[in-house]
N, C-alpha and C. Protein backbone atom coordinates (compact mmCIF):
# COMPACT_ATOMS: atom_id res chain seq x y z
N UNK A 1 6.14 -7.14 -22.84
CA UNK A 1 6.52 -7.29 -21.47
C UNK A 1 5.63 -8.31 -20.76
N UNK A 2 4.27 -8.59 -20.94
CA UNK A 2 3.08 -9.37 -20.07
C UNK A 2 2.96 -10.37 -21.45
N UNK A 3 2.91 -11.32 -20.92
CA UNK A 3 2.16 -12.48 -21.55
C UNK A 3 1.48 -12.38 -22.57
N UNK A 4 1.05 -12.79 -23.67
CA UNK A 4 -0.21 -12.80 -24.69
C UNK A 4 -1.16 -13.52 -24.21
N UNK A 5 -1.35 -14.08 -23.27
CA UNK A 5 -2.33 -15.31 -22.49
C UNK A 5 -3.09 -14.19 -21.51
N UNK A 6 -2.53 -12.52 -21.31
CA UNK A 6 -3.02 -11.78 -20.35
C UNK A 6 -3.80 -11.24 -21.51
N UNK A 7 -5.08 -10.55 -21.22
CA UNK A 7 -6.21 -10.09 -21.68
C UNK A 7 -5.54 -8.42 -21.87
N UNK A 8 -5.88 -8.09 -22.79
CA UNK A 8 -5.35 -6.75 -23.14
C UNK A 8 -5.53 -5.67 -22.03
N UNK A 9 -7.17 -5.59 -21.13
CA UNK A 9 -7.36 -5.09 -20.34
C UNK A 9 -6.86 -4.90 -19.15
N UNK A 10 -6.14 -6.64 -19.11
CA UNK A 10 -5.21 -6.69 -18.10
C UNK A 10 -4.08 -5.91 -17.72
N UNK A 11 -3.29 -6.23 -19.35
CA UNK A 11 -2.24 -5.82 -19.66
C UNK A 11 -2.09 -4.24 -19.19
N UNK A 12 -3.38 -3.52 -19.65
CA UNK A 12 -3.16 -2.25 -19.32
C UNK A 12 -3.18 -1.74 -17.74
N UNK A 13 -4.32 -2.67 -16.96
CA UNK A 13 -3.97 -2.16 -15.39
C UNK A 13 -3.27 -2.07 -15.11
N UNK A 14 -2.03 -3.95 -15.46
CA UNK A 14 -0.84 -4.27 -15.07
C UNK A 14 0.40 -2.84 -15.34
N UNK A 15 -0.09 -2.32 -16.36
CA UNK A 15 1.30 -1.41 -16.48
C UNK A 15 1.11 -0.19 -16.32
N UNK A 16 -0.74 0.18 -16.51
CA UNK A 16 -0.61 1.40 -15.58
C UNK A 16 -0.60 1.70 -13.71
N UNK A 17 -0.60 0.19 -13.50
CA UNK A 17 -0.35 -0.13 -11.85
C UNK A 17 1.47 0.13 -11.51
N UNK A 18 2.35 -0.55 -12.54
CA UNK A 18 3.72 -0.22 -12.67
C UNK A 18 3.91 1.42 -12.57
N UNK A 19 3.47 1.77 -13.54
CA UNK A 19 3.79 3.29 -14.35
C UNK A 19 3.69 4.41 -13.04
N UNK A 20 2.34 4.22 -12.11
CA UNK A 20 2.35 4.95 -11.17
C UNK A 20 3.03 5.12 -9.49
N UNK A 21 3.32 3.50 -10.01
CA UNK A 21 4.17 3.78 -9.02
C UNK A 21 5.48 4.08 -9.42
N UNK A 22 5.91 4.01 -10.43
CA UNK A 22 7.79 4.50 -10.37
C UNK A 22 7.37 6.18 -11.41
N UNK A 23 6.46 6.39 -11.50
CA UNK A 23 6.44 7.67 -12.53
C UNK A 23 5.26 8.69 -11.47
N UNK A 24 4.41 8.38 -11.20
CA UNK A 24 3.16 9.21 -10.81
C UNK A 24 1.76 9.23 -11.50
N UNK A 25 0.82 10.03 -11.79
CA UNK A 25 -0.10 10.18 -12.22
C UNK A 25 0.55 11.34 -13.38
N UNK A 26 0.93 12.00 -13.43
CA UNK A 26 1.36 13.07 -14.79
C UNK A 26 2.40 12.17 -15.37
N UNK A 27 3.13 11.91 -15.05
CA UNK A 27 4.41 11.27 -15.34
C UNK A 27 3.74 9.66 -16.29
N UNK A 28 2.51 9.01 -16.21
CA UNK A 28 2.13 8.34 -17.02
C UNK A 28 1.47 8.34 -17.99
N UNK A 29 1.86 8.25 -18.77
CA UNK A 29 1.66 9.13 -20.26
C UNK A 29 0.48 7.78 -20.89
N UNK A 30 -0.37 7.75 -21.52
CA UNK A 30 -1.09 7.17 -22.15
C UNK A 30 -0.04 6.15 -23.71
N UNK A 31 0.64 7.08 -23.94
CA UNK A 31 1.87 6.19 -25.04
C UNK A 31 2.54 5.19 -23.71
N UNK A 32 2.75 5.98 -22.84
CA UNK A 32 3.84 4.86 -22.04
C UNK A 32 3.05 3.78 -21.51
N UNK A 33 1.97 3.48 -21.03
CA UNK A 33 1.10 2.84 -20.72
C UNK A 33 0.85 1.46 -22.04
N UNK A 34 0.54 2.09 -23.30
CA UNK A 34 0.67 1.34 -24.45
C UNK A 34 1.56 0.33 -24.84
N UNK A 35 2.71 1.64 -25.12
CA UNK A 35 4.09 0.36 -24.80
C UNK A 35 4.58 -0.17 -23.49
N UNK A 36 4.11 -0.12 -22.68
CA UNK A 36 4.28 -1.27 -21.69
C UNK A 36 3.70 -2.36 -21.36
N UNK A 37 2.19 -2.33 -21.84
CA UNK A 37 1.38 -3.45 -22.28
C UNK A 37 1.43 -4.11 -23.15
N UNK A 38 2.14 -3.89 -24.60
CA UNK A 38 2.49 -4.17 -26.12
C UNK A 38 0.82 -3.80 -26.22
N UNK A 39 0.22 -2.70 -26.23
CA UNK A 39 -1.32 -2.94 -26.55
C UNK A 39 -1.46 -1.49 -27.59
N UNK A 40 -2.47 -1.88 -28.75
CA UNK A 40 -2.42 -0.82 -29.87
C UNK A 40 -2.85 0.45 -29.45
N UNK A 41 -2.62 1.55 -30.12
CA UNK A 41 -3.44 2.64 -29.88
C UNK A 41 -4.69 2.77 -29.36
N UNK A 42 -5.38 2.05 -29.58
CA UNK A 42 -6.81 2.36 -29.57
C UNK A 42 -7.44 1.70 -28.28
N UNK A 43 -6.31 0.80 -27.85
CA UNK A 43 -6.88 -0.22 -27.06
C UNK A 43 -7.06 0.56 -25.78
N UNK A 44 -6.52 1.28 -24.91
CA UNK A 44 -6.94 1.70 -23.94
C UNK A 44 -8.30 2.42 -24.09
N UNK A 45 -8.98 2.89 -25.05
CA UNK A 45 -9.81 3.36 -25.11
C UNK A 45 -10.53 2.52 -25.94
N UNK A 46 -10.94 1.53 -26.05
CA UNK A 46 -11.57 0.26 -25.78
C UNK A 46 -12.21 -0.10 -24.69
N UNK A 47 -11.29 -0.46 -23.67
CA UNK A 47 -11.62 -0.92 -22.66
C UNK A 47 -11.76 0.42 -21.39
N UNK A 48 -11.32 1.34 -21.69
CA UNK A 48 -11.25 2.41 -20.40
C UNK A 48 -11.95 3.91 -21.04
N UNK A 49 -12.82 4.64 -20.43
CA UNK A 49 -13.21 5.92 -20.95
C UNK A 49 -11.66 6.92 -20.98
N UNK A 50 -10.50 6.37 -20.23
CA UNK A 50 -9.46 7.25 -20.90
C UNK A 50 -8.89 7.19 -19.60
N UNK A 51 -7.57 8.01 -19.54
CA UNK A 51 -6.67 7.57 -18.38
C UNK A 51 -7.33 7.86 -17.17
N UNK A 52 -7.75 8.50 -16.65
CA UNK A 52 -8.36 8.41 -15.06
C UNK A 52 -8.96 7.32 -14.74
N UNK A 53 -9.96 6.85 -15.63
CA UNK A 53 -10.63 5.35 -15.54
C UNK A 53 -9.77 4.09 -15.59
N UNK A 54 -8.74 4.43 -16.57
CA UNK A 54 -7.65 2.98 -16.55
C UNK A 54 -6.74 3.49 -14.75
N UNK A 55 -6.75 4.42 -14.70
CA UNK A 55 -5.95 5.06 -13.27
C UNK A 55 -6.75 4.36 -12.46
N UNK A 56 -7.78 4.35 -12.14
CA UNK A 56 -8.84 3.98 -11.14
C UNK A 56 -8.91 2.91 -11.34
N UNK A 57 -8.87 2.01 -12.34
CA UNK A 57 -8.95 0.28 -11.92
C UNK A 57 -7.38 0.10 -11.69
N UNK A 58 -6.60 0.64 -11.91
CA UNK A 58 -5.10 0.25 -11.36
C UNK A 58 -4.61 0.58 -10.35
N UNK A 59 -5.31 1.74 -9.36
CA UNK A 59 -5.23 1.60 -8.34
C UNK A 59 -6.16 1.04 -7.08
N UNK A 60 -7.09 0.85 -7.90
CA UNK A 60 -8.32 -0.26 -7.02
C UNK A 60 -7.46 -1.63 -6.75
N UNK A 61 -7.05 -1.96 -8.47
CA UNK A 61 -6.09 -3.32 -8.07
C UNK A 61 -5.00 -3.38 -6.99
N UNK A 62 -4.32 -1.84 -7.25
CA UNK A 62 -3.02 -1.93 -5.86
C UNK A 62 -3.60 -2.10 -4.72
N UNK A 63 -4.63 -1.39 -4.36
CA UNK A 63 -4.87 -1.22 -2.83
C UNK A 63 -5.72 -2.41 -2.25
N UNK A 64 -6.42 -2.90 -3.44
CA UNK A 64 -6.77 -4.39 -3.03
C UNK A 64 -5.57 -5.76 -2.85
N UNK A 65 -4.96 -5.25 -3.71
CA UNK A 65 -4.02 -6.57 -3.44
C UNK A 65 -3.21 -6.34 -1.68
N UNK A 66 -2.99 -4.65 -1.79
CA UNK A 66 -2.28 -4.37 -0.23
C UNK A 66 -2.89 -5.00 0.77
N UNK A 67 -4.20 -4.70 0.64
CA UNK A 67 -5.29 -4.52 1.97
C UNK A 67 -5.15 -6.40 2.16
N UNK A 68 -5.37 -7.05 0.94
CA UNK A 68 -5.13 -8.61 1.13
C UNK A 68 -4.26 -9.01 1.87
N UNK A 69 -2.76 -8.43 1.30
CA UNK A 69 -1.86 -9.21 2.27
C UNK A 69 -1.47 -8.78 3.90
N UNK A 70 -1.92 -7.67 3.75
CA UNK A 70 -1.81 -7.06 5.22
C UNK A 70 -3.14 -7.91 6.27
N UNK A 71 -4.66 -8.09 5.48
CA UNK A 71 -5.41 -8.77 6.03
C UNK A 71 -4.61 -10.13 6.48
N UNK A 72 -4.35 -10.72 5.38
CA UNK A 72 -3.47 -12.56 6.23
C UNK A 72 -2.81 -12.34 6.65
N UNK A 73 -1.46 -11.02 6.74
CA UNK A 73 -0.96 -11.50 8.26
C UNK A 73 -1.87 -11.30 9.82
N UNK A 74 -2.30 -9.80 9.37
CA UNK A 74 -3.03 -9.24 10.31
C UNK A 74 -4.30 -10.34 11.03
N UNK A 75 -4.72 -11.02 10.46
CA UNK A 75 -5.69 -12.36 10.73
C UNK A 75 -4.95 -13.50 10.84
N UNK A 76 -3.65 -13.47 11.06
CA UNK A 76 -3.19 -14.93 10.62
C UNK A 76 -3.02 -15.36 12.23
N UNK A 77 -2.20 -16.36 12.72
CA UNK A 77 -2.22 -16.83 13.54
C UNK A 77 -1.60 -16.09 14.44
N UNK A 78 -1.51 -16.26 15.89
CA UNK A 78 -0.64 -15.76 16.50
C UNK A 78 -1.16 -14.81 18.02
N UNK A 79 -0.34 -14.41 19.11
CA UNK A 79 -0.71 -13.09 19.78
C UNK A 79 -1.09 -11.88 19.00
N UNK A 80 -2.02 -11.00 19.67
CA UNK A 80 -1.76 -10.36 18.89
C UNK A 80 -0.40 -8.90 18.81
N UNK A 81 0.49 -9.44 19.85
CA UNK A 81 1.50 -8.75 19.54
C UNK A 81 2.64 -9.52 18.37
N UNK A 82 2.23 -10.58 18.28
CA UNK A 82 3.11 -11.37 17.35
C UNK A 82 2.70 -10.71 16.03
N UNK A 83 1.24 -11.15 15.60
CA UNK A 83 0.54 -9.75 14.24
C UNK A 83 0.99 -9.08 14.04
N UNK A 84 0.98 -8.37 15.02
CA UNK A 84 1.87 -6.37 14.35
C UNK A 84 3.14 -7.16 14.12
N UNK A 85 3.70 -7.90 14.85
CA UNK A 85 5.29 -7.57 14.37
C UNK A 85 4.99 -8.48 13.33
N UNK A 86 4.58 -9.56 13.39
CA UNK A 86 4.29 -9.85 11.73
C UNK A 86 3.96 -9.06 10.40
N UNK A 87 3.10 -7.85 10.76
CA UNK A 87 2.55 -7.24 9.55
C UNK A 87 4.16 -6.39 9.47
N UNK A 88 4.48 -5.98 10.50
CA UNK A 88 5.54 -4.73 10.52
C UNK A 88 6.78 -5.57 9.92
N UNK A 89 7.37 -6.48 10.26
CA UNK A 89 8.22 -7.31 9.54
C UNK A 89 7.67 -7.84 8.50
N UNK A 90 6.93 -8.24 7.70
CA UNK A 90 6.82 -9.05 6.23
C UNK A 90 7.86 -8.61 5.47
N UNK A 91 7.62 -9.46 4.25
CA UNK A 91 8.34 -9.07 2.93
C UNK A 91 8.21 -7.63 2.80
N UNK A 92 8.78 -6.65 2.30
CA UNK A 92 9.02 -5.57 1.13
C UNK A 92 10.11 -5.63 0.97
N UNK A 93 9.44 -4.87 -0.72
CA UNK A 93 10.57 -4.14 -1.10
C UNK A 93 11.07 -2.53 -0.39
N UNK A 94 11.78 -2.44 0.90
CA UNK A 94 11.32 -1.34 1.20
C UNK A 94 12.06 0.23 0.29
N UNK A 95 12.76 -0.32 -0.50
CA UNK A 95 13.51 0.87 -1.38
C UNK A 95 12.69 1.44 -2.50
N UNK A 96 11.75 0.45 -2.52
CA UNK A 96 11.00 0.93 -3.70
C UNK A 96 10.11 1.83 -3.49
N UNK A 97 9.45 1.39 -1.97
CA UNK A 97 8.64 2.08 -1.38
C UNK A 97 7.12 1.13 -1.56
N UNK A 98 6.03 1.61 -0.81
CA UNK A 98 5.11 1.34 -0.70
C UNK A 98 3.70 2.08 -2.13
N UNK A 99 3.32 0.65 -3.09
CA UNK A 99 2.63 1.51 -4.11
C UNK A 99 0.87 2.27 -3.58
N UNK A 100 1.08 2.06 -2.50
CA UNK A 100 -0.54 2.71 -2.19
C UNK A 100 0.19 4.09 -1.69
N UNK A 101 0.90 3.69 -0.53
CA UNK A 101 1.63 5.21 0.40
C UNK A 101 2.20 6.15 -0.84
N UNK A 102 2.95 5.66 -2.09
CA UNK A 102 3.48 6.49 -2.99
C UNK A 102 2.51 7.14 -3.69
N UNK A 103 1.24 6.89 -3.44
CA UNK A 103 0.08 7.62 -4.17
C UNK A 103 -0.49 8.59 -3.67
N UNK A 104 -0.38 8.55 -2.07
CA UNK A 104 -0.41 9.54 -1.46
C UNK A 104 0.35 10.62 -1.64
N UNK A 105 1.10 10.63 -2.53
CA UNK A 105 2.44 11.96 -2.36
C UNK A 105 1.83 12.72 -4.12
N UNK A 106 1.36 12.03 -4.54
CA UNK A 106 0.96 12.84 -6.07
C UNK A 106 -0.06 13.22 -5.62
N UNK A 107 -0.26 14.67 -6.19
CA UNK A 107 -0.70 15.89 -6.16
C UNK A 107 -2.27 15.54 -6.90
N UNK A 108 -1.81 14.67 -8.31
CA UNK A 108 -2.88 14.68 -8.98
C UNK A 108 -4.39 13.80 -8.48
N UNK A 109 -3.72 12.71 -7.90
CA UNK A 109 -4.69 11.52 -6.96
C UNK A 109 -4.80 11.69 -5.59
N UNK A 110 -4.60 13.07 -5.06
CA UNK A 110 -4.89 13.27 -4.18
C UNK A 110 -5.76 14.16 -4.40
N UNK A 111 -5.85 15.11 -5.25
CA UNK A 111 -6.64 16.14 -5.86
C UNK A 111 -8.16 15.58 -6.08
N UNK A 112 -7.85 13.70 -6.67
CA UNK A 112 -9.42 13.96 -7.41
C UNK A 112 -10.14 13.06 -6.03
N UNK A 113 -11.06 13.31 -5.85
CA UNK A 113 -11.89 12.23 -4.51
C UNK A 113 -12.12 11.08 -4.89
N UNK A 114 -12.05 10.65 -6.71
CA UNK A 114 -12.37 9.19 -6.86
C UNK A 114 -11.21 8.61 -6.83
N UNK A 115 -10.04 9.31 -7.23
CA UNK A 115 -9.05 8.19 -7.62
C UNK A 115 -8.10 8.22 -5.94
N UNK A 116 -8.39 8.86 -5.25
CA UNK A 116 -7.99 9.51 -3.60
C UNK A 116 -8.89 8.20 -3.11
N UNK A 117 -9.90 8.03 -3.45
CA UNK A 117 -10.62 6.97 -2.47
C UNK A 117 -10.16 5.76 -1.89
N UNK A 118 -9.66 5.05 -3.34
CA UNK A 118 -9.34 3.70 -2.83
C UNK A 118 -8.06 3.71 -1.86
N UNK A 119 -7.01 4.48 -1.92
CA UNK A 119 -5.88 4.66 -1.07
C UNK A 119 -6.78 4.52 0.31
N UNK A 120 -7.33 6.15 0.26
CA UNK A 120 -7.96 5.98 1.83
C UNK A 120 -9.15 4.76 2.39
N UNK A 121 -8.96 4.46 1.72
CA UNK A 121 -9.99 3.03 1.95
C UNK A 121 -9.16 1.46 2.83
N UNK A 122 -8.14 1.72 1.69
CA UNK A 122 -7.20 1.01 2.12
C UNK A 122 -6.50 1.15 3.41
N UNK A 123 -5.93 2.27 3.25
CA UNK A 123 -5.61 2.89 4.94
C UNK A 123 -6.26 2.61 6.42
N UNK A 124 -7.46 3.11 5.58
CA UNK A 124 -8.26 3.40 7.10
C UNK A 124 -8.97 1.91 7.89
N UNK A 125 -9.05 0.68 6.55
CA UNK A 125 -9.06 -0.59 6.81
C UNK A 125 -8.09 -1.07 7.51
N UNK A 126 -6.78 -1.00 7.04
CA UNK A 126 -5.58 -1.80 7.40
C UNK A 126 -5.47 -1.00 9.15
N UNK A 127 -5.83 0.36 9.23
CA UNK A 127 -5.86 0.90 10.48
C UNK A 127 -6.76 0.49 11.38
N UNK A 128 -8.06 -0.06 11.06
CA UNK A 128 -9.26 -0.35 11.92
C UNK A 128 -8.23 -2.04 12.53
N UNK A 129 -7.94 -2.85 11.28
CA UNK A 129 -7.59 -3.99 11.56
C UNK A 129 -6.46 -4.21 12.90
N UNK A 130 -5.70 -3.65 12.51
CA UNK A 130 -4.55 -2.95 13.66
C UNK A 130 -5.08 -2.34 15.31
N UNK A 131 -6.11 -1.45 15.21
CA UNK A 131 -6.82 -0.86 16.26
C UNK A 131 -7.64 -1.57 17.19
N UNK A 132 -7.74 -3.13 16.05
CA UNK A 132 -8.73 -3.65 16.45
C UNK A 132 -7.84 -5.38 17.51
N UNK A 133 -6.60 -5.55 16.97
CA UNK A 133 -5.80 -6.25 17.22
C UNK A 133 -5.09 -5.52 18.35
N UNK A 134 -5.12 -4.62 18.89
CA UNK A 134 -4.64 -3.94 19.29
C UNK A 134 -5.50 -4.11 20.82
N UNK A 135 -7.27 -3.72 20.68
CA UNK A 135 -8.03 -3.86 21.53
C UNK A 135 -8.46 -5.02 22.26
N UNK A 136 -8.15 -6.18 21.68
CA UNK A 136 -7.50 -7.73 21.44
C UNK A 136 -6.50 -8.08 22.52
N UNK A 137 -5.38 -7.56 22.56
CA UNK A 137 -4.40 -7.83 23.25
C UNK A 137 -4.83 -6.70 24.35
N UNK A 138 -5.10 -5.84 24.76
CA UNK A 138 -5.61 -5.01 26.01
C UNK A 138 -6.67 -6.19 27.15
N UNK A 139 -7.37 -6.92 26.11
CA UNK A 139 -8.34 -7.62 26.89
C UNK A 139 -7.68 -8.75 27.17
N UNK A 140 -6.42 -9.32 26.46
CA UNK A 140 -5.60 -10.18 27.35
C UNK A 140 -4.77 -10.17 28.21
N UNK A 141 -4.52 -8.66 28.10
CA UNK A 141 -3.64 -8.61 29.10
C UNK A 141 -1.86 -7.89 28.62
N UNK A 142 -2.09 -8.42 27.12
CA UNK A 142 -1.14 -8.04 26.50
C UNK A 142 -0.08 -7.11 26.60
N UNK A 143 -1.06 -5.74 26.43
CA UNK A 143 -0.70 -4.21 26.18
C UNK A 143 -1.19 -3.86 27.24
N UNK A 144 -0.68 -2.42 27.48
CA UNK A 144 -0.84 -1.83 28.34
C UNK A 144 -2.63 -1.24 28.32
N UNK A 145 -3.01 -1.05 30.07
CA UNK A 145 -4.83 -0.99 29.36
C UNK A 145 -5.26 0.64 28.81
N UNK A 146 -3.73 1.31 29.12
CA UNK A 146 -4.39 2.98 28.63
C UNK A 146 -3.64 2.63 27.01
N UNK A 147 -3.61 2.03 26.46
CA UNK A 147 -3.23 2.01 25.02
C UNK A 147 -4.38 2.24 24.58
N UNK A 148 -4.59 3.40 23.29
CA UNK A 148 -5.52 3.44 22.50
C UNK A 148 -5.47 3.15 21.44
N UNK A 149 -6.19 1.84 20.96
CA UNK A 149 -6.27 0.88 19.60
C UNK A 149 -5.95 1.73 18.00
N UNK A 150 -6.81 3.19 18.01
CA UNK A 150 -6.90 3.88 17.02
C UNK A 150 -5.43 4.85 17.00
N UNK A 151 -4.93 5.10 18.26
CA UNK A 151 -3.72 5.65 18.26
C UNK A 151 -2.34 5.00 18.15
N UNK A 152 -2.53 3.52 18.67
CA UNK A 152 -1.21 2.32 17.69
C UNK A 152 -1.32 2.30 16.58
N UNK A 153 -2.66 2.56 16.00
CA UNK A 153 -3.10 2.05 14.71
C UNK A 153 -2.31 2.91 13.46
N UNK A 154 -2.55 4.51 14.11
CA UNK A 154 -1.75 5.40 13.45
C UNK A 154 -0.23 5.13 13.79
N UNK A 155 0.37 5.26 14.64
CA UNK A 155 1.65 4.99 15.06
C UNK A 155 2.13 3.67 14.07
N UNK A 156 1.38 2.87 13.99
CA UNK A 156 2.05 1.51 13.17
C UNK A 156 2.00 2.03 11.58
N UNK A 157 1.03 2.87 10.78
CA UNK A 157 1.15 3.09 9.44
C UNK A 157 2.01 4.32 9.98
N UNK A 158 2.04 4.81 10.56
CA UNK A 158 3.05 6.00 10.12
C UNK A 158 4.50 5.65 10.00
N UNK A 159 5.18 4.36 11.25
CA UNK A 159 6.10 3.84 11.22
C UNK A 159 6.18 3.24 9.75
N UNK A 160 5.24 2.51 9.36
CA UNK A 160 5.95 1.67 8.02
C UNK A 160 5.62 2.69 6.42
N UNK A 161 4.89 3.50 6.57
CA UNK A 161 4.97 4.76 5.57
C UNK A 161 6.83 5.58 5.61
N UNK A 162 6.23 6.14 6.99
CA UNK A 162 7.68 6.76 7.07
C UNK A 162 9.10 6.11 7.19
N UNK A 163 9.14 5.05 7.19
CA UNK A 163 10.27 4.00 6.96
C UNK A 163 10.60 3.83 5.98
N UNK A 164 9.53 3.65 4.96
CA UNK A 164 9.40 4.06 3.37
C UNK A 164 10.62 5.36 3.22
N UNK A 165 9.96 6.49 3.43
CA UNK A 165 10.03 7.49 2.87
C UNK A 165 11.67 7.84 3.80
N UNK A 166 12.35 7.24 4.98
CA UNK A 166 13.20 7.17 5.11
C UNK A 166 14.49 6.61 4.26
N UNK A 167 13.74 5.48 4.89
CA UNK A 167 14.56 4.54 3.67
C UNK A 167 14.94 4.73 2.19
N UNK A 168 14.45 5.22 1.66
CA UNK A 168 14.51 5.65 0.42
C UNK A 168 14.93 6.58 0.04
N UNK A 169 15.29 7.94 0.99
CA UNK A 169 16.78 8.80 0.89
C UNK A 169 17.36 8.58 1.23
N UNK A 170 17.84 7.66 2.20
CA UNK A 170 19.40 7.11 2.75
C UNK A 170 19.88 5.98 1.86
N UNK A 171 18.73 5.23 1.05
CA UNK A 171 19.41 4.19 0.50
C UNK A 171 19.45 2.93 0.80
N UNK A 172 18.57 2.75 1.87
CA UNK A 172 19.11 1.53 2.45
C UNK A 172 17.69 1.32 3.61
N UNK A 173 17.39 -0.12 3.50
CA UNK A 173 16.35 -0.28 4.34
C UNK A 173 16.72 -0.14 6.15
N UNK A 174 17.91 0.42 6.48
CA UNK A 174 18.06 0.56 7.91
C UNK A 174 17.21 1.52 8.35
N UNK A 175 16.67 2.31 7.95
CA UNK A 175 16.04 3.25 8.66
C UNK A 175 14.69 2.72 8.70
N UNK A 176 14.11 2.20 7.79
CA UNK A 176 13.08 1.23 7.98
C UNK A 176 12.62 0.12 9.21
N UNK A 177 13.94 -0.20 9.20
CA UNK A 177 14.16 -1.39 9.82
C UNK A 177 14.45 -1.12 11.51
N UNK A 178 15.32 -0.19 12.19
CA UNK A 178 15.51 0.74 13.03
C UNK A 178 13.81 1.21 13.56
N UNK A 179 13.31 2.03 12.46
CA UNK A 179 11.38 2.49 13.09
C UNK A 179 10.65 1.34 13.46
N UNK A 180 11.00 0.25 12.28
CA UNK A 180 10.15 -1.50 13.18
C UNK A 180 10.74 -1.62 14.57
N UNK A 181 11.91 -1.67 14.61
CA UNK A 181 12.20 -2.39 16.32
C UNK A 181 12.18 -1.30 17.08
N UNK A 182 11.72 -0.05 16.81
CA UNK A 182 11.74 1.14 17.94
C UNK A 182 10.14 0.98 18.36
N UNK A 183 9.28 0.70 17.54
CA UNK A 183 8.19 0.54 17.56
C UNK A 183 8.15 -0.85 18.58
N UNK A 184 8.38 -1.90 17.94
CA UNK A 184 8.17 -2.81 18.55
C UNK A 184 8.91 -3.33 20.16
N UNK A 185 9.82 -2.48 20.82
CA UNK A 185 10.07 -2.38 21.78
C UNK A 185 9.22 -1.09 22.99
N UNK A 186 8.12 -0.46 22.11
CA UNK A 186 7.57 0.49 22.29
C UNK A 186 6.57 -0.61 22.91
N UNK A 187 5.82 -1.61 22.11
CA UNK A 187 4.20 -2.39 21.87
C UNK A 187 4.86 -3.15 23.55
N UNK A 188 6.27 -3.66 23.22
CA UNK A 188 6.51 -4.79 24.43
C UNK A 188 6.81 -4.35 25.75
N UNK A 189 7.10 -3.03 26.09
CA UNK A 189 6.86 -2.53 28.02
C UNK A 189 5.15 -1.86 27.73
């Protein structure tokens, strides 16, 4: 499935980064992980003390790559009411769902505090960034001045979590899409 030019180690984040998000943490089996990397038996335990450790660099990789792209919009140019609706509109896939927010819902990585960490790390960053863009536009004039930075902050991940988790029993990114502009007619009186 990955390249031979990808490093075996790679190979394995890469597909135990896949595996958890469309399967879970039980649901990724150490064989399935194998054959999805083309990588031998032995090789995950080579490079990883065994699945929690290959779990933990594959979700370090998700939540770093999240926290990245949410940082450039969230820093990118603009008001900062233009930001949020930038971060809140970007690309997704929103049917697939979100692979950090979908980690939140297994039992097993929420259970352990190391492999729980990087999610909430991620979160509570992408929330400061928001809170903080937020406190930004109060001092321009933007937003309203009783807005509280840490309380949009939640309101904006809960909108694009739960848009997720909408979206994805109805089928269809409208419900997603519906919580962005309810929100964002919320940010603009």
């Amino acid at each position: 499935m990955y390249s031979r030019c990808m490093s075996t180690s790679e190979r394995l984040i890469e597909s135990t980064r896949e595996l958890l998000w469309e399967r879970g943490y039980v649901g990724t089996s150490p064989k399935a992980i194998l054959e999805r990397a083309g990588a031998g038996q032995g090789s995950m335990y080579h490079h990883f003390k065994g699945k929690p450790d290959l779990a933990l660099a594959a979700i370090r990789r998700t939540a770093e790559e999240l926290l990245a792209t949410a940082e450039a919009v969230l820093t990118g140019p603009g008001t900062p009411y233009e930001r949020i609706e930038a971060y809140l509109r970007r690309e997704r896939d929103v049917l697939r769902g979100c692979p950090v927010g979908r980690l939140t819902m297994d039992p097993d990585i929420i259970a352990s505090d190391e492999l729980r960490a990087p999610v909430d790390d991620t979160l509570d960053r992408i929330g400061e960034l928001i809170a903080g863009i937020v406190e930004e536009g109060k001092e321009q004039g933007q937003f309203g001045p009783r807005l509280d930075g840490g309380e949009i902050a939640a309101t904006v991940l809960a909108t694009v979590q739960g848009g997720y988790v909408l979206a994805r029993a109805s089928g269809s990114p409208a419900a997603f899409d519906a919580g962005v502009r309810g929100l964002l007619s919320l940010l603009r009186s």
